[in-house]
Protein backbone atom coordinates (compact mmCIF):
# COMPACT_ATOMS: atom_id res chain seq x y z
CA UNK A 1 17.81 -48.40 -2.58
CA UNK A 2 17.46 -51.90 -1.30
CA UNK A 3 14.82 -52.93 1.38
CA UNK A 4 18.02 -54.34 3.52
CA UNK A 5 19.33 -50.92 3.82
CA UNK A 6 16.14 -48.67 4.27
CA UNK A 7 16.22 -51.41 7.39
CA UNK A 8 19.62 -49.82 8.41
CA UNK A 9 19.59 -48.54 11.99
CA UNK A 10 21.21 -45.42 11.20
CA UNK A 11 19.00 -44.63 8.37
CA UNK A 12 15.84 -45.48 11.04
CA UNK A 13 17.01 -43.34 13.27
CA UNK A 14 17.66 -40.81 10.71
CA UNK A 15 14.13 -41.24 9.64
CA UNK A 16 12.91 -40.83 13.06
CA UNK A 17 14.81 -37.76 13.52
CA UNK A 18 13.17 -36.02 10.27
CA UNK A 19 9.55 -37.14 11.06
CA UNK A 20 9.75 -35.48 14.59
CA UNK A 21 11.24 -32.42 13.50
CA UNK A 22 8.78 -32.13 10.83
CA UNK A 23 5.96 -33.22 13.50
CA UNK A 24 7.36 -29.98 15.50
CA UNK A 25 7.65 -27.25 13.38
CA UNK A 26 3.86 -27.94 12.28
CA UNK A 27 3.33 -28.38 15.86
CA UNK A 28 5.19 -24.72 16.98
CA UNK A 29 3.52 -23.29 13.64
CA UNK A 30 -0.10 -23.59 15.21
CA UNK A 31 1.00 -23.34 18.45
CA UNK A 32 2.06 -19.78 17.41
CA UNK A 33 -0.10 -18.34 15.15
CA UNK A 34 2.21 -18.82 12.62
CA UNK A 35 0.92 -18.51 8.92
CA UNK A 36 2.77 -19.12 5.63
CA UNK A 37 0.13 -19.35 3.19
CA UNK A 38 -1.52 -16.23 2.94
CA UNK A 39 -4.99 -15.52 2.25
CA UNK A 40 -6.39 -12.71 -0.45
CA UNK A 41 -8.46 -9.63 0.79
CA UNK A 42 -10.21 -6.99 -0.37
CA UNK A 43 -12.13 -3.44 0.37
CA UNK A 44 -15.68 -3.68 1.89
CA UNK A 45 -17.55 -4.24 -1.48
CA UNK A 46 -14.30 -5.09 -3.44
CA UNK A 47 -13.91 -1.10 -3.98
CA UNK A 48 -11.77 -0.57 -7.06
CA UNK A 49 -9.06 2.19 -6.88
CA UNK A 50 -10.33 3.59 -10.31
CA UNK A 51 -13.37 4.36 -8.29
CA UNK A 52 -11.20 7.58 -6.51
CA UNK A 53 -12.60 10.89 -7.79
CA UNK A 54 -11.68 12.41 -10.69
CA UNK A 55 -12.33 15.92 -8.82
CA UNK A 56 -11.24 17.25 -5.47
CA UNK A 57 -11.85 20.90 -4.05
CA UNK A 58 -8.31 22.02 -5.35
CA UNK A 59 -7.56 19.38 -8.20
CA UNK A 60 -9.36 17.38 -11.23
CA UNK A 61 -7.90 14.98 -14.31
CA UNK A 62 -6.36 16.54 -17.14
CA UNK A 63 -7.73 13.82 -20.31
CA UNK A 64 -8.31 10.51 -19.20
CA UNK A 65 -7.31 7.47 -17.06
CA UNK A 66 -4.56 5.45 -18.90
CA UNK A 67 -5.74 1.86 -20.16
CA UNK A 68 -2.37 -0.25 -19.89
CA UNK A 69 -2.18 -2.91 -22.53
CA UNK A 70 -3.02 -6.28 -21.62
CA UNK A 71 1.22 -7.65 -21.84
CA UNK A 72 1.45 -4.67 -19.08
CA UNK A 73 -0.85 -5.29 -17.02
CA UNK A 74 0.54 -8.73 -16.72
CA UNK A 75 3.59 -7.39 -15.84
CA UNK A 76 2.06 -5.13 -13.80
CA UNK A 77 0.91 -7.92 -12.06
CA UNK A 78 -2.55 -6.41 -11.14
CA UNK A 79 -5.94 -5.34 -12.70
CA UNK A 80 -7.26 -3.17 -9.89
CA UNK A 81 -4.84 0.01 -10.91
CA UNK A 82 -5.30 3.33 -11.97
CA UNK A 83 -3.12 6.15 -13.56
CA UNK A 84 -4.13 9.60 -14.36
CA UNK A 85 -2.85 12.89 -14.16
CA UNK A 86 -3.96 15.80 -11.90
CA UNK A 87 -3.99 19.22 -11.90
CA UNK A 88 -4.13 22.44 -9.65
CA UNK A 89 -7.28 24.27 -10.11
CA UNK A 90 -8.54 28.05 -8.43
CA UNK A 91 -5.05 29.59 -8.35
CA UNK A 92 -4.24 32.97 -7.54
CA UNK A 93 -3.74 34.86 -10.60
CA UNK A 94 -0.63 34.69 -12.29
CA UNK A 95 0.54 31.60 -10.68
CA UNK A 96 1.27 28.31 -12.94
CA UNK A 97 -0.59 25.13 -11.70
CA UNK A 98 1.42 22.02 -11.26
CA UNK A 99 0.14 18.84 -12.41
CA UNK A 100 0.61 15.47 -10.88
CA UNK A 101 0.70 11.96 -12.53
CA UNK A 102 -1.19 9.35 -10.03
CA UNK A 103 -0.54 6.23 -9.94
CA UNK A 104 -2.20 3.44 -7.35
CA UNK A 105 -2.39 -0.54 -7.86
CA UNK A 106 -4.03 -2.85 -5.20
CA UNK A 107 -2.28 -6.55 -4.64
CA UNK A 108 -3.57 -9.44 -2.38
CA UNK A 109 -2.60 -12.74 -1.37
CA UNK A 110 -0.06 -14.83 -2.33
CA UNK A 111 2.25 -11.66 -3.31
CA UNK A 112 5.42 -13.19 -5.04
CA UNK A 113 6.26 -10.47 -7.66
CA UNK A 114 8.47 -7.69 -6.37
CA UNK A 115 7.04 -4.48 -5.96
CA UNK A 116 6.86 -2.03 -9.51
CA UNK A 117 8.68 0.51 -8.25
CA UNK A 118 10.63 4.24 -10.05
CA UNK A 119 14.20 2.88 -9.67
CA UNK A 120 13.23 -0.15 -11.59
CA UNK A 121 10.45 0.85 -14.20
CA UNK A 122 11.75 4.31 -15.04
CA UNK A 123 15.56 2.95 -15.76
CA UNK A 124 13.77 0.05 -17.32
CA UNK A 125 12.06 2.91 -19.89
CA UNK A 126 15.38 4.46 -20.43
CA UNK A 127 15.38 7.31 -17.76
CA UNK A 128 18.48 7.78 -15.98
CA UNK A 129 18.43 8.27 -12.73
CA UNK A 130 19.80 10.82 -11.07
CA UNK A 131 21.08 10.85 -7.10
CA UNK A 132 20.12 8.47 -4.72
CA UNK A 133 16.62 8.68 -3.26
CA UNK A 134 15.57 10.82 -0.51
CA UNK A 135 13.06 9.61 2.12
CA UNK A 136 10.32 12.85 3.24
CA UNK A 137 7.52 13.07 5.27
CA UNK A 138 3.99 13.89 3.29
CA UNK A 139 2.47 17.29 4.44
CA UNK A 140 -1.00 16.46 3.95
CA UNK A 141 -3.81 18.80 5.51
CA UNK A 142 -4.97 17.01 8.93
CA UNK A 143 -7.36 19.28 9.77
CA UNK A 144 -10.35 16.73 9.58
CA UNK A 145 -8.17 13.61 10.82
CA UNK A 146 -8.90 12.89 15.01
CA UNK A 147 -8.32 9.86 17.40
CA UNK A 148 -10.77 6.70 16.75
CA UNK A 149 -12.61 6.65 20.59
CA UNK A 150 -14.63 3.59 18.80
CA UNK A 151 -11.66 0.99 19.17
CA UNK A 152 -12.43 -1.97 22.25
CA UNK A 153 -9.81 -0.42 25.39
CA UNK A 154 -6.32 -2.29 25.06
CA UNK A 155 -6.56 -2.63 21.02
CA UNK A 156 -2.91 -3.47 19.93
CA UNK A 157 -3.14 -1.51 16.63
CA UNK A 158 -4.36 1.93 18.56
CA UNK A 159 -4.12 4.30 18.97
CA UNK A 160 -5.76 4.85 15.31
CA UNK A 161 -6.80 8.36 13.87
CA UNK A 162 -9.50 8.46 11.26
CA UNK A 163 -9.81 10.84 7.87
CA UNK A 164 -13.21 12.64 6.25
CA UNK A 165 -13.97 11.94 2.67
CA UNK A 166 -14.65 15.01 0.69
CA UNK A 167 -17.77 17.12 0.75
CA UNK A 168 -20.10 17.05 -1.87
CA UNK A 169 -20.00 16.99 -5.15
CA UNK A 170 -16.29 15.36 -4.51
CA UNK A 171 -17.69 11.87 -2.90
CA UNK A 172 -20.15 9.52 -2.51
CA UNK A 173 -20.06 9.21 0.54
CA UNK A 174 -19.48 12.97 1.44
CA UNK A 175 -18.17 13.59 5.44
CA UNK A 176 -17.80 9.24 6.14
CA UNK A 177 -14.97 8.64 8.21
CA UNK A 178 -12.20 5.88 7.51
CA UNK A 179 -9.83 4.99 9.80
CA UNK A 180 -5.94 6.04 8.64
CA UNK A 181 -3.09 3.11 8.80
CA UNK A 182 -1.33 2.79 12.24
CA UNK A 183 1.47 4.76 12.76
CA UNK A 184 0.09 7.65 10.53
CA UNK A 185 -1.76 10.81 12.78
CA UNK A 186 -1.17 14.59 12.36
CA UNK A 187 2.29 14.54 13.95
CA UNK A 188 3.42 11.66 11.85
CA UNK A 189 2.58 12.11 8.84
CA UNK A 190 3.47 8.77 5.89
CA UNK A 191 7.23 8.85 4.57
CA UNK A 192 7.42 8.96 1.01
CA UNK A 193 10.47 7.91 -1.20
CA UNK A 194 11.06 10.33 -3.94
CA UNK A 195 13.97 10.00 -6.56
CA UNK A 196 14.64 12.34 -9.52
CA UNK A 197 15.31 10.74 -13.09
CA UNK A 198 16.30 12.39 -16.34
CA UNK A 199 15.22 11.47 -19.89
CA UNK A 200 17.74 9.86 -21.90
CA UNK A 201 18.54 13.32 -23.82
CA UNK A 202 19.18 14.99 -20.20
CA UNK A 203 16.22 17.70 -21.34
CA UNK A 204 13.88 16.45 -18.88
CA UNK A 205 13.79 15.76 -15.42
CA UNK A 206 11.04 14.45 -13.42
CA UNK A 207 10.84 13.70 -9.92
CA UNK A 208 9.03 10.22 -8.53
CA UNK A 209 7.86 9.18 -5.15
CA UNK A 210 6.07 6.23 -3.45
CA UNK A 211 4.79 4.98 -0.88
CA UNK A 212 2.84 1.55 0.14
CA UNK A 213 -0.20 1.14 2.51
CA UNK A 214 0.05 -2.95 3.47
CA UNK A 215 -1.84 -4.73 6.28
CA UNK A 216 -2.60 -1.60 8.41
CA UNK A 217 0.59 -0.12 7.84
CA UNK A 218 2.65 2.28 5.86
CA UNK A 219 6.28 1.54 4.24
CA UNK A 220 8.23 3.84 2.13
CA UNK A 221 10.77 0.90 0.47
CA UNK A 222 9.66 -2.22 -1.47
CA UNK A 223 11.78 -4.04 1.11
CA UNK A 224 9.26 -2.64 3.99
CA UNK A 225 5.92 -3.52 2.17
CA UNK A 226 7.04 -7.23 2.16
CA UNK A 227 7.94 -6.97 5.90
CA UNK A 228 4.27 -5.84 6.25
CA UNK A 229 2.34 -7.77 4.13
CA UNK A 230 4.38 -11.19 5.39
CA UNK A 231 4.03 -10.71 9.05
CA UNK A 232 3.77 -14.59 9.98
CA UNK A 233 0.98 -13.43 12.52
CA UNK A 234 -1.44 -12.45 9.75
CA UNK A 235 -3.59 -14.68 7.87
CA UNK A 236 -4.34 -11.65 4.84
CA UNK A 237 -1.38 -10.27 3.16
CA UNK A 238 -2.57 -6.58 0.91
CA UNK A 239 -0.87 -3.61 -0.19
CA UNK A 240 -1.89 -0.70 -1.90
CA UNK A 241 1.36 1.45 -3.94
CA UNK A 242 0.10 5.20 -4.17
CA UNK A 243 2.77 6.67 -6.35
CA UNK A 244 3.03 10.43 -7.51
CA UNK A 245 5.35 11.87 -9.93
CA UNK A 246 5.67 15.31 -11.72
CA UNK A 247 8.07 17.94 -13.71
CA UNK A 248 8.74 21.23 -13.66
CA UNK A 249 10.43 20.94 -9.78
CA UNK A 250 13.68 22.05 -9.00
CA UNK A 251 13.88 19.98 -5.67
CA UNK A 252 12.67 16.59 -4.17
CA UNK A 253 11.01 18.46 -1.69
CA UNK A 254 8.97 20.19 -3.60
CA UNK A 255 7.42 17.78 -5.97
CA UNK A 256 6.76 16.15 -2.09
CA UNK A 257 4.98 19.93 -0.98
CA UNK A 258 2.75 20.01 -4.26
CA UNK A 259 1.85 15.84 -4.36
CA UNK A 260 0.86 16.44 -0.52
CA UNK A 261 -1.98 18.83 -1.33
CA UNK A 262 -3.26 15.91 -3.58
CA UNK A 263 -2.83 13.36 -1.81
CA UNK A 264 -4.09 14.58 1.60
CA UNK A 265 -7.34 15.54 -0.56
CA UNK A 266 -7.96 12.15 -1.65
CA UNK A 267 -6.65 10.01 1.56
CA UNK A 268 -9.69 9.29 2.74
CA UNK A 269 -10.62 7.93 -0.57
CA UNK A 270 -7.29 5.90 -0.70
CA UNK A 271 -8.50 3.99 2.26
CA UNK A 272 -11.72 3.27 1.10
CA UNK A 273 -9.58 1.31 -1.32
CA UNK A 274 -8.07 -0.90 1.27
CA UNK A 275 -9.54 -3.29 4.21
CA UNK A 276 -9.93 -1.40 7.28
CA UNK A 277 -7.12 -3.37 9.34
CA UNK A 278 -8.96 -2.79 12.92
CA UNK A 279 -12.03 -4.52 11.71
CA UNK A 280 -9.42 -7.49 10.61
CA UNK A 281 -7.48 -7.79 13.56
CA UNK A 282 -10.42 -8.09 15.57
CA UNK A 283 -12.04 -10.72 13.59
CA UNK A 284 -14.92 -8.91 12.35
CA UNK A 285 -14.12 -8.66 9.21
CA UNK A 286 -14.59 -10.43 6.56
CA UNK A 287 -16.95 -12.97 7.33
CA UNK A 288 -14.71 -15.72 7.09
CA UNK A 289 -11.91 -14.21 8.69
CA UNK A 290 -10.32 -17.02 11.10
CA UNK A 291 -9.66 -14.63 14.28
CA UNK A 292 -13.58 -14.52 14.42
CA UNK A 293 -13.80 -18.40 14.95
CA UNK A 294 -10.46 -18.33 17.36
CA UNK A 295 -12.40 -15.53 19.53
CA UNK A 296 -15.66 -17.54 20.14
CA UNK A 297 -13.03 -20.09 21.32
């Protein structure tokens, strides 16, 4: 292009146009707390999920965590993951205990990679899937969950209940309380997507469900837990998939019953595996979390 026609009116004002657009958006994009690149998080003391016991008062591992190879965990697109199976323990006599497979993988950060989820990674394997999935609610125990009273009055993300970890020997930090995701309290429990799959022989069935715990949240869809994790608003993007999956159940429903019993005994462990949200949102955490400088403004 010639310097006689860069000198073109039209292309000036052209020119002009784009530079004050551009000018604006950047303008509107701190003007409204707007952020695009987001920044990675982690746990108080970069708690791994592999750290979540082995042992609760009705369940422990059958054998031992499985290692991934190192092509799958690229795939995988994570390092901090465990899987391992679980099963019932002090049963009434005569009655068969269940076992559950466990799955949970922490991401942070830029997340680009779509969530590994059943529907993809099971057909993927060669499992057929079977009818379309059905969304339930979990049926944990709440017995030990209650309201947060700690929270500053007029918190956005309240109200927010809280969860005990496990009595001894169970924890390490035996009868601590975490606070639960927003949204989630006795009378609304997570939702859960569960989806049955047979093997490629048809011999086998086997039941999976999911869920995702992202930026202070819950989401039962992979199309959710990017909603959640790319609020604009929030400089962190996390979330935490806590998958379950067993056979032997002749319903969706009741893989969900059995999981539940697992899952509510190690919740408060799950959320030791995340950033407490509250403490974000207010700026208090971490210690170079943004909000903090914006609030001594």
């Amino acid at each position: 292009m010639s310097w006689r026609a860069l000198l073109n009116p039209a292309f000036m004002v052209s020119f002009a146009m784009l530079s004050l657009a551009a000018i604006g958006m950047s303008a509107a994009i701190q003007a409204y707390g707007i952020h695009l690149q987001k920044k990675e998080i982690y746990p108080y003391g970069n708690r791994q999920v592999g750290s979540i016991p082995r042992e609760t008062p009705s369940w422990r591992q059958v054998g031992t965590d499985e290692m991934l190879d190192e092509d799958t965990v690229k795939t995988l697109g994570t390092k901090n993951y465990v899987s391992r199976v679980y099963v019932q323990k002090d049963l009434p006599e005569g009655k068969s205990p269940q076992m559950i497979e466990l799955h949970v993988a922490y991401y942070t950060g830029g997340i680009d990679t779509v969530p590994h989820v059943p529907e993809r990674c099971m057909v993927a394997g060669g499992w057929i899937q079977g009818k379309g999935a059905e969304i339930h609610r979990l049926v944990m125990d709440t017995s030990s969950w209650i309201e947060d009273d700690s929270l500053p009055a007029g918190f956005e993300g309240g109200p927010l209940f809280t969860v005990r970890t496990l009595p001894p020997p169970f924890s390490d930090a035996p009868g601590t309380r975490f606070r639960l995701p927003r949204g989630v309290s006795p009378t609304s429990q997570p939702r859960i997507r569960v989806t049955e799959f047979m093997s490629p022989d048809s011999r086998t069935s086997l039941y999976a469900g999911y869920f995702f715990i992202a930026n202070g949240g819950t989401a039962a869809s992979a199309e959710g837990v990017r909603t959640l994790a790319f609020d604009l608003r929030n400089d962190y993007a996390y979330y935490l998939k806590v998958q379950v999956s067993g056979r032997g159940f002749d319903s969706a429903s009741a893989m969900v019953e059995v999981s539940s019993s697992l899952l509510g005994e190690l919740m408060a462990e799950l959320m030791r595996c995340v950033p407490d949200w509250a403490q974000v949102e207010m700026g208090l955490y971490p210690e170079d979390n943004p909000r903090r400088d914006r609030s001594a403004g």
